[in-house]
PDB file of N, CA and C in Angstrom:
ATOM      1  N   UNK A   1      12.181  -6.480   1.651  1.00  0.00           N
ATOM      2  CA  UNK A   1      12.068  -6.222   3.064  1.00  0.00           C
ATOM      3  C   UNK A   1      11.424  -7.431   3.729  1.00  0.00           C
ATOM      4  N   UNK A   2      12.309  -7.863   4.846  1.00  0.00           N
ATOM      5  CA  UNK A   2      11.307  -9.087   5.285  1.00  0.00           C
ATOM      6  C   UNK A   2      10.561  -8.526   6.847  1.00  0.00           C
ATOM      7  N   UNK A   3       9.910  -9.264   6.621  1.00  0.00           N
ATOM      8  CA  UNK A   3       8.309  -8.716   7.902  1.00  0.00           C
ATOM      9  C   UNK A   3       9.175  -9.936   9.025  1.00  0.00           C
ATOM     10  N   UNK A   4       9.024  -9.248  10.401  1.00  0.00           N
ATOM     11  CA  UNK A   4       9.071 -10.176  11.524  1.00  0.00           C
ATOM     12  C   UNK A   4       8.719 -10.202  12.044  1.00  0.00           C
ATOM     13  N   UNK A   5       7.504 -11.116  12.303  1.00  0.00           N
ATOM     14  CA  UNK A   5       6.829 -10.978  13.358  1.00  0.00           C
ATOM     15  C   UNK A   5       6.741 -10.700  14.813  1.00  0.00           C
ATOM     16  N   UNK A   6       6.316 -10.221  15.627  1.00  0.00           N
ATOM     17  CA  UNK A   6       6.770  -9.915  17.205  1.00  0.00           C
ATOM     18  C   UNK A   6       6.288 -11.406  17.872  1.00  0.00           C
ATOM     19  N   UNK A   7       7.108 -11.758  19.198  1.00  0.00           N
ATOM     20  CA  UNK A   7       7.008 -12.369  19.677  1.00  0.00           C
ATOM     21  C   UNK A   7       5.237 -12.280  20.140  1.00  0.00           C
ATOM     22  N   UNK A   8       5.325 -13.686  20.948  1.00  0.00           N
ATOM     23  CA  UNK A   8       3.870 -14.030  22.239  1.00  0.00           C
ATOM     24  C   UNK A   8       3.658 -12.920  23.103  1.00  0.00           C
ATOM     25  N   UNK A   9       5.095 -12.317  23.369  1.00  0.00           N
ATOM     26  CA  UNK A   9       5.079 -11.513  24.749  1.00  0.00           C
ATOM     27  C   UNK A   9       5.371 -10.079  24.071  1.00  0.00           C
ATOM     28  N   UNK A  10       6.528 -10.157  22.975  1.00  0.00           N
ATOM     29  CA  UNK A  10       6.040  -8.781  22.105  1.00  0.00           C
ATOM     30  C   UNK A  10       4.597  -8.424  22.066  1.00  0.00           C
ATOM     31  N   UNK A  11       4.133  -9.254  21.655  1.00  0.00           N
ATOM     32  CA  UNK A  11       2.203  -9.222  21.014  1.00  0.00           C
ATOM     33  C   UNK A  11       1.672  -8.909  22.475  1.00  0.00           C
ATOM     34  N   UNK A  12       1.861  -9.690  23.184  1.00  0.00           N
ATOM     35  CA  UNK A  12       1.280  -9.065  24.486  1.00  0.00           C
ATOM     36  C   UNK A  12       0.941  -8.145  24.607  1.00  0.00           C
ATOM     37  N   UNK A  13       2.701  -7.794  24.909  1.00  0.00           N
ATOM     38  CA  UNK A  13       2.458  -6.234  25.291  1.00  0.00           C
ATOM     39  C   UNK A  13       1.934  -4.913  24.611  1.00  0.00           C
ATOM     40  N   UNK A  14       1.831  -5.294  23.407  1.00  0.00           N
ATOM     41  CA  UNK A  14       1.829  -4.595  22.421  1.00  0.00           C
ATOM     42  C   UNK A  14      -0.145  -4.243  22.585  1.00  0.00           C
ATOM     43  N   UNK A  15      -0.342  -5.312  23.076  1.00  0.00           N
ATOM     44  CA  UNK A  15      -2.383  -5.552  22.808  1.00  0.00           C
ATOM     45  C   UNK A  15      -2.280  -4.525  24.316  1.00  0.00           C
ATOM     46  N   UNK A  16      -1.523  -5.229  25.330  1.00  0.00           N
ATOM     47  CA  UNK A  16      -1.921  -4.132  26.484  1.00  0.00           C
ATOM     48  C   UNK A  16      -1.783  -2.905  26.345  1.00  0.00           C
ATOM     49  N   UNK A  17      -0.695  -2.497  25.684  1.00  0.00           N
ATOM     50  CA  UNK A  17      -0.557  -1.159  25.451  1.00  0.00           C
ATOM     51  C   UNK A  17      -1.672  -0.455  24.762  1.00  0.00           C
ATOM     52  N   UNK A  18      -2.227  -0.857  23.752  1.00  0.00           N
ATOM     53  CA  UNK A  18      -3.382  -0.466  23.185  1.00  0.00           C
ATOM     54  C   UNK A  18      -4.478  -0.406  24.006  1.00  0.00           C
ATOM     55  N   UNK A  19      -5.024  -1.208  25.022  1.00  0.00           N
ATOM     56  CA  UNK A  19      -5.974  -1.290  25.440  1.00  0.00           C
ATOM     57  C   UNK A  19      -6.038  -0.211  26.616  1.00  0.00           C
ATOM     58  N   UNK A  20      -4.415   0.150  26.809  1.00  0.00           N
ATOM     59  CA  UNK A  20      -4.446   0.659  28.216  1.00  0.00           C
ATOM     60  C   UNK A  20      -4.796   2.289  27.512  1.00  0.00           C
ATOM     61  N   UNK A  21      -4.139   2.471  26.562  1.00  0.00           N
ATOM     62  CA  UNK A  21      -4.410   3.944  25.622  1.00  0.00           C
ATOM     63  C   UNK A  21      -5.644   4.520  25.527  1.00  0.00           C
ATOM     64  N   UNK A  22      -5.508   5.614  26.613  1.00  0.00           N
ATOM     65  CA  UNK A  22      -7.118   6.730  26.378  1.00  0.00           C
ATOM     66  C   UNK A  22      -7.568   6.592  25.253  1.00  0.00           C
ATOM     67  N   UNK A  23      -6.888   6.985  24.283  1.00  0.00           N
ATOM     68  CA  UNK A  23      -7.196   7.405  22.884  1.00  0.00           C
ATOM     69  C   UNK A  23      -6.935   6.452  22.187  1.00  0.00           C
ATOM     70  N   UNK A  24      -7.013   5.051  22.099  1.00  0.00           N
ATOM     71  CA  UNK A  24      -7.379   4.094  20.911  1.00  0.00           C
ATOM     72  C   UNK A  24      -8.739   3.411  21.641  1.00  0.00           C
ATOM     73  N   UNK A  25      -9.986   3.124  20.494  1.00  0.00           N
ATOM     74  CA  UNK A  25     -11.016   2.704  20.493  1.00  0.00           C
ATOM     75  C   UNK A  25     -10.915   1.353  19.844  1.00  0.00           C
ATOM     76  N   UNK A  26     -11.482   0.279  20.474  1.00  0.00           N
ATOM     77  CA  UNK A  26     -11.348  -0.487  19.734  1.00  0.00           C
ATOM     78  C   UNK A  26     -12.658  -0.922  18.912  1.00  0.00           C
ATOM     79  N   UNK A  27     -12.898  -1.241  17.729  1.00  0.00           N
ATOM     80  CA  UNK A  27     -13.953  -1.608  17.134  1.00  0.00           C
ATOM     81  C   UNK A  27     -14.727  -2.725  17.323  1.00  0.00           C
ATOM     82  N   UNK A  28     -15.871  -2.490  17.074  1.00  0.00           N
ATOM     83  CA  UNK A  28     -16.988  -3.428  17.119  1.00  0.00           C
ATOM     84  C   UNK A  28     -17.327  -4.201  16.260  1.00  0.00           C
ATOM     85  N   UNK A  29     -17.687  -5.575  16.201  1.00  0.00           N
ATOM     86  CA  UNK A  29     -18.633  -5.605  14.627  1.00  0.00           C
ATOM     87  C   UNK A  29     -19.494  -5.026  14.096  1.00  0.00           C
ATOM     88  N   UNK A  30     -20.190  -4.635  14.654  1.00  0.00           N
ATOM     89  CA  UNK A  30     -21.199  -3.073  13.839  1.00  0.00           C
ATOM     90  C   UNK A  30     -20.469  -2.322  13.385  1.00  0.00           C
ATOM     91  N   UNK A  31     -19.308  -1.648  14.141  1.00  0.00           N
ATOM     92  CA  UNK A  31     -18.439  -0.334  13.459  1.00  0.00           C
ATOM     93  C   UNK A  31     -18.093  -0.997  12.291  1.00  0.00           C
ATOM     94  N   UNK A  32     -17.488  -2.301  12.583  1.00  0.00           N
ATOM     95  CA  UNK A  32     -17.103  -2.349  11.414  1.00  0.00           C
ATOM     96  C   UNK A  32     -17.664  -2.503   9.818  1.00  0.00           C
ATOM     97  N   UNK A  33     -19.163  -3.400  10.349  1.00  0.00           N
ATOM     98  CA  UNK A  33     -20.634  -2.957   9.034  1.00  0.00           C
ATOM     99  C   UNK A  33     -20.853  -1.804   9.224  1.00  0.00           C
ATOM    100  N   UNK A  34     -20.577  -0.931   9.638  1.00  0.00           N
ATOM    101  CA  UNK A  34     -20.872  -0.061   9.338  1.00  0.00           C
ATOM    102  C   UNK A  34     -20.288   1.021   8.212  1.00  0.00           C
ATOM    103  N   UNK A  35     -18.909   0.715   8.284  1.00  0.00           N
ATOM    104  CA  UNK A  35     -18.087   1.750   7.775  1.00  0.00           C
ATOM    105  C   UNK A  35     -17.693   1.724   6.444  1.00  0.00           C
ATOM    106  N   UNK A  36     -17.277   2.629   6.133  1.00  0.00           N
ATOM    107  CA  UNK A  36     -17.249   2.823   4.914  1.00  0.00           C
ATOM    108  C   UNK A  36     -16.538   3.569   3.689  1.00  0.00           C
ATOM    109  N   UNK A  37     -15.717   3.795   3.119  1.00  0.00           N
ATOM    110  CA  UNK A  37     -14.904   4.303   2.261  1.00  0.00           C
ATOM    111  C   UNK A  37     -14.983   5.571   1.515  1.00  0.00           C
ATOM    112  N   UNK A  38     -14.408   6.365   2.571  1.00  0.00           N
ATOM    113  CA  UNK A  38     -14.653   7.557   1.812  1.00  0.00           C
ATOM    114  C   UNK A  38     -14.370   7.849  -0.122  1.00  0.00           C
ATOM    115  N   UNK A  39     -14.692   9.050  -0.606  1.00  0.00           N
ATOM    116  CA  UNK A  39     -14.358   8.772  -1.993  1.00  0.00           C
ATOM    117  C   UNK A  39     -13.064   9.227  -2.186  1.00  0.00           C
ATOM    118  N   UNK A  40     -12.952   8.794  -3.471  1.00  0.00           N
ATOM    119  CA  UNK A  40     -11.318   8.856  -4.329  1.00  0.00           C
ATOM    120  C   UNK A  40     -11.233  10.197  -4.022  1.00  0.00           C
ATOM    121  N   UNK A  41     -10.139  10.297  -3.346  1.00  0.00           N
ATOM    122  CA  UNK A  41      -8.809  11.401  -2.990  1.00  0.00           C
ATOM    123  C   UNK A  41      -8.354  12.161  -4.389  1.00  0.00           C
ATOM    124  N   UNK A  42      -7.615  11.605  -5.340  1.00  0.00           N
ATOM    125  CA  UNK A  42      -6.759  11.539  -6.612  1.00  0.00           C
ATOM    126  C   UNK A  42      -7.438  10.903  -7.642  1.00  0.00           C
ATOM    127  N   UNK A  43      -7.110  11.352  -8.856  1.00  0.00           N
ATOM    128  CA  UNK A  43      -8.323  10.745  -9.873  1.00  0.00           C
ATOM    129  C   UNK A  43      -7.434   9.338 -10.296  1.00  0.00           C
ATOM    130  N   UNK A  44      -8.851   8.427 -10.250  1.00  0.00           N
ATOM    131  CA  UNK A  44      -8.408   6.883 -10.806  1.00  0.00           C
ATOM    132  C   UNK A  44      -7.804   6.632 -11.889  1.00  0.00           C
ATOM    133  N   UNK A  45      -6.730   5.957 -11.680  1.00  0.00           N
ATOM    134  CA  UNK A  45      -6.178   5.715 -12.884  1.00  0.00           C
ATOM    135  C   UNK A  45      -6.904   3.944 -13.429  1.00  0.00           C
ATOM    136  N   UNK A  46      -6.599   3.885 -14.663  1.00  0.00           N
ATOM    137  CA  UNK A  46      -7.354   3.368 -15.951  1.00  0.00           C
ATOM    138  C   UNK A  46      -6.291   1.746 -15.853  1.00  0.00           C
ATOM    139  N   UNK A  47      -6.799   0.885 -15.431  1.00  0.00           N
ATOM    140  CA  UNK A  47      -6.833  -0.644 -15.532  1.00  0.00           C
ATOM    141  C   UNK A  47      -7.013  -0.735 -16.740  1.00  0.00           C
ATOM    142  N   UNK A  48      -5.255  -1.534 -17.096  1.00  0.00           N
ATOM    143  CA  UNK A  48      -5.340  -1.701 -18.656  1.00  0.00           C
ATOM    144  C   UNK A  48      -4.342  -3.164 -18.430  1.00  0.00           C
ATOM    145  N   UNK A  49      -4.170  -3.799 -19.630  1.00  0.00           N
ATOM    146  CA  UNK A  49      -3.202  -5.126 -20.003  1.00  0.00           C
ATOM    147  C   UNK A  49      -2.526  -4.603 -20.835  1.00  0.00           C
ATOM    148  N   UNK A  50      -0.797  -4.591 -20.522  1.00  0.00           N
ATOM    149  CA  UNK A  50       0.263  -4.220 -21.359  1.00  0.00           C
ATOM    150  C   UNK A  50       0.742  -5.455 -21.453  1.00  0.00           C
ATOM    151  N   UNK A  51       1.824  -5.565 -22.783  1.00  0.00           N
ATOM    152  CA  UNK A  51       2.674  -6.385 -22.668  1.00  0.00           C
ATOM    153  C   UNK A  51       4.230  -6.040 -22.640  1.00  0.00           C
ATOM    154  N   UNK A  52       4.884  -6.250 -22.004  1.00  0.00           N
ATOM    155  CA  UNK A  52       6.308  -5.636 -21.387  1.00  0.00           C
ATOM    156  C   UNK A  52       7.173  -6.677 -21.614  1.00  0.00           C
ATOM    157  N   UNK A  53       8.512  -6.266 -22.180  1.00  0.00           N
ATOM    158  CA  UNK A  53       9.896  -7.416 -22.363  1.00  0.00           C
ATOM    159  C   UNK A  53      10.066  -7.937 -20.739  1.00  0.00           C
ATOM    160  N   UNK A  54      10.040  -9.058 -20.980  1.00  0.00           N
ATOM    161  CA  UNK A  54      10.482 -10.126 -19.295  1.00  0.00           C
ATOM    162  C   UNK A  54      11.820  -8.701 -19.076  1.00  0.00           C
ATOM    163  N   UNK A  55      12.448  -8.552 -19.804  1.00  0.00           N
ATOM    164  CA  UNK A  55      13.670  -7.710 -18.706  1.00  0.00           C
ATOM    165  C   UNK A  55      13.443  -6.036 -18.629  1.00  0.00           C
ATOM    166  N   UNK A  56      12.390  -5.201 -18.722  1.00  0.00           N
ATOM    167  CA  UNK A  56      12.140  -4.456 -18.056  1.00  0.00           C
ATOM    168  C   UNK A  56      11.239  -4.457 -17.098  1.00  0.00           C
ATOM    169  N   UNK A  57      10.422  -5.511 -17.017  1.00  0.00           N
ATOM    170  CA  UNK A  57       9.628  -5.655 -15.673  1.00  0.00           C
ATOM    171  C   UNK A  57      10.486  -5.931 -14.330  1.00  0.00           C
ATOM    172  N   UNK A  58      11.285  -7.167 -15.027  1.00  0.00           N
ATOM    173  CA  UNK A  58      12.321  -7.433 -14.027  1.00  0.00           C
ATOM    174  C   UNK A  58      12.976  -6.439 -13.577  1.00  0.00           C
ATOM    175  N   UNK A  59      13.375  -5.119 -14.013  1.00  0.00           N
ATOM    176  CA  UNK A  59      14.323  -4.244 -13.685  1.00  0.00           C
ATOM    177  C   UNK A  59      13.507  -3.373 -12.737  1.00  0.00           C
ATOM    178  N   UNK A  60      12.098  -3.305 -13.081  1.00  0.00           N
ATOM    179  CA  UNK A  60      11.829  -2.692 -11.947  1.00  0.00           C
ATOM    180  C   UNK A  60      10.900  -3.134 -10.837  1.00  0.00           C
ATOM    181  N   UNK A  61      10.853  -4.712 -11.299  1.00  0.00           N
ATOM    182  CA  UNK A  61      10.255  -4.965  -9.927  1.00  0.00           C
ATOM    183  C   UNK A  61      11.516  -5.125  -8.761  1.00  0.00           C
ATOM    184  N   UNK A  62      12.772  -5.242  -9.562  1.00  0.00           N
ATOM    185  CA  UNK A  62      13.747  -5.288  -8.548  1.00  0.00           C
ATOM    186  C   UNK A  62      14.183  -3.941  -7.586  1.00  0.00           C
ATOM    187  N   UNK A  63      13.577  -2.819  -8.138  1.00  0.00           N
ATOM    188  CA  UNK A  63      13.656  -1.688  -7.416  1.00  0.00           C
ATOM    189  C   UNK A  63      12.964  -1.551  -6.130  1.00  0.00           C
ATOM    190  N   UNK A  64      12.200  -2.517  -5.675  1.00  0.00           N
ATOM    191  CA  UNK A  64      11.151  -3.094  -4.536  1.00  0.00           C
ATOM    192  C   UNK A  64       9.198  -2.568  -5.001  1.00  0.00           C
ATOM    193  N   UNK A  65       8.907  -2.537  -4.040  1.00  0.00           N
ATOM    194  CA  UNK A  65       7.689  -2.188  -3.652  1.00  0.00           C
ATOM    195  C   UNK A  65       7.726  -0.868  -4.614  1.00  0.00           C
ATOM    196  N   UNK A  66       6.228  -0.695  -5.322  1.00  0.00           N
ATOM    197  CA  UNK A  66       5.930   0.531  -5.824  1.00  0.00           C
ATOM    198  C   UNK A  66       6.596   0.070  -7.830  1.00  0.00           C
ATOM    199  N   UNK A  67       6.753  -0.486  -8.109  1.00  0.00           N
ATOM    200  CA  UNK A  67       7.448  -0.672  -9.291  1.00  0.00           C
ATOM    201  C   UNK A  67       6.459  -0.045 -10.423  1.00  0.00           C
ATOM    202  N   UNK A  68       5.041  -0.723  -9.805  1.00  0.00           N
ATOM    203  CA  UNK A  68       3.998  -0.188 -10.972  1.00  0.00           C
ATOM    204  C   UNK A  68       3.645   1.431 -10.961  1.00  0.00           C
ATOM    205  N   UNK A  69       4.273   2.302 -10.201  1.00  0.00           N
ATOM    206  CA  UNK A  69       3.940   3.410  -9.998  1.00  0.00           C
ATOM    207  C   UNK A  69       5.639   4.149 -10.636  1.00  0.00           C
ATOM    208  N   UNK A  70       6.803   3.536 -10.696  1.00  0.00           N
ATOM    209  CA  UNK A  70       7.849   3.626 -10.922  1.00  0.00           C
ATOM    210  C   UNK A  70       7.734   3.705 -12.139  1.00  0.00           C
ATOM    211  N   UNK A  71       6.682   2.695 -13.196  1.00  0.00           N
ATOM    212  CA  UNK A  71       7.026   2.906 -14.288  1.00  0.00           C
ATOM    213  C   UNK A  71       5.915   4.016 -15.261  1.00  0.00           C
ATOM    214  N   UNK A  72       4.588   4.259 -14.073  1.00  0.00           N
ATOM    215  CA  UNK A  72       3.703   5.412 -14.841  1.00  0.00           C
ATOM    216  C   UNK A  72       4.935   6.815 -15.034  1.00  0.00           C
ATOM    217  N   UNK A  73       5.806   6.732 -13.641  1.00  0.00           N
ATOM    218  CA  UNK A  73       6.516   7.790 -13.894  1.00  0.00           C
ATOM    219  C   UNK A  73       7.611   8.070 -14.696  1.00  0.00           C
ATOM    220  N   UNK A  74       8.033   6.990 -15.267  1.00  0.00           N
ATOM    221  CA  UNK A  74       8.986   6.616 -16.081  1.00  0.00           C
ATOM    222  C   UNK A  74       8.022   7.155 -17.433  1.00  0.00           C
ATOM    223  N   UNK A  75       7.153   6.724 -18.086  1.00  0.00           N
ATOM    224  CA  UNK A  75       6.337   6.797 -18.798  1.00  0.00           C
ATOM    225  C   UNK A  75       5.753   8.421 -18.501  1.00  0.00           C
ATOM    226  N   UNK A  76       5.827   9.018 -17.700  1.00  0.00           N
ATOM    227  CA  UNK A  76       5.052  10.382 -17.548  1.00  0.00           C
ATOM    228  C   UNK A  76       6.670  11.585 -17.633  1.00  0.00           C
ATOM    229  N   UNK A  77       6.957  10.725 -17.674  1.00  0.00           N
ATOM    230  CA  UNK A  77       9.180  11.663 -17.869  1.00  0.00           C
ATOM    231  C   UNK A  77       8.874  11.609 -19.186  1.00  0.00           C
ATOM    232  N   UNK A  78       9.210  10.828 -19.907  1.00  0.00           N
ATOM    233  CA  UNK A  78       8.988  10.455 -21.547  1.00  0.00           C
ATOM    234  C   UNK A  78       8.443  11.276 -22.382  1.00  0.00           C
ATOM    235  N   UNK A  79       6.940  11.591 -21.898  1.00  0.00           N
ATOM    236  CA  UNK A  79       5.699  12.074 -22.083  1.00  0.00           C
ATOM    237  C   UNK A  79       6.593  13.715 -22.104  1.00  0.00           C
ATOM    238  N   UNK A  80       6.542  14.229 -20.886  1.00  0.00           N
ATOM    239  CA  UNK A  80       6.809  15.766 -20.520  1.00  0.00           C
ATOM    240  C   UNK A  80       8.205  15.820 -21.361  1.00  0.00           C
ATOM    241  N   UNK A  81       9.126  14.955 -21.015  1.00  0.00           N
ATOM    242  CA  UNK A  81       9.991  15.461 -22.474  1.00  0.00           C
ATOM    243  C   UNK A  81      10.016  15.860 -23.220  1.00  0.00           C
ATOM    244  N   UNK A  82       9.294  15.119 -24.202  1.00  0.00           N
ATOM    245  CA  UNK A  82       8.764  15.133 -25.662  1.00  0.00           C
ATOM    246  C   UNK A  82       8.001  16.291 -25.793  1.00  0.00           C
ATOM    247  N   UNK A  83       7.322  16.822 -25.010  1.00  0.00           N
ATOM    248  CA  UNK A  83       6.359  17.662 -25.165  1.00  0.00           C
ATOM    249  C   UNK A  83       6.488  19.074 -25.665  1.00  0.00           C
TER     250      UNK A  83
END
């Protein structure tokens, strides 16, 4: 997917529109020291080093964005199969 940026006058308008909006706030530098990350939603998954054949990585990084989540599920099909 390629990103395109909006024009000078896209961007413009785009900042006025925001600013003119009841309901968007814009932040401060304090808000922004201030804030802070709520906790994990979904339980963390486990940072590990695999080693993978050059042509199944390739196969699914070519599927786009999300590949590393493409292949827990690939790997979690496998799993419930077998089971």
């Amino acid at each position: 997917m390629k990103i395109i940026a909006p024009t000078d006058e896209e961007d413009r308008q785009i900042n006025e529109g925001i600013k003119n909006d009841p309901d968007t706030l814009e932040w401060s530098d304090s808000m922004f020291q201030r804030a802070v990350r709520g906790p994990q939603k979904l339980p963390t998954k486990e940072k590990l080093t695999v080693r993978l054949d050059p042509d199944i990585v390739e196969w699914f990084k070519a599927q786009g964005a999300g590949y590393q989540s493409r292949m827990n599920d690939a790997l979690r099909q496998h799993i419930t199969e077998r089971s």
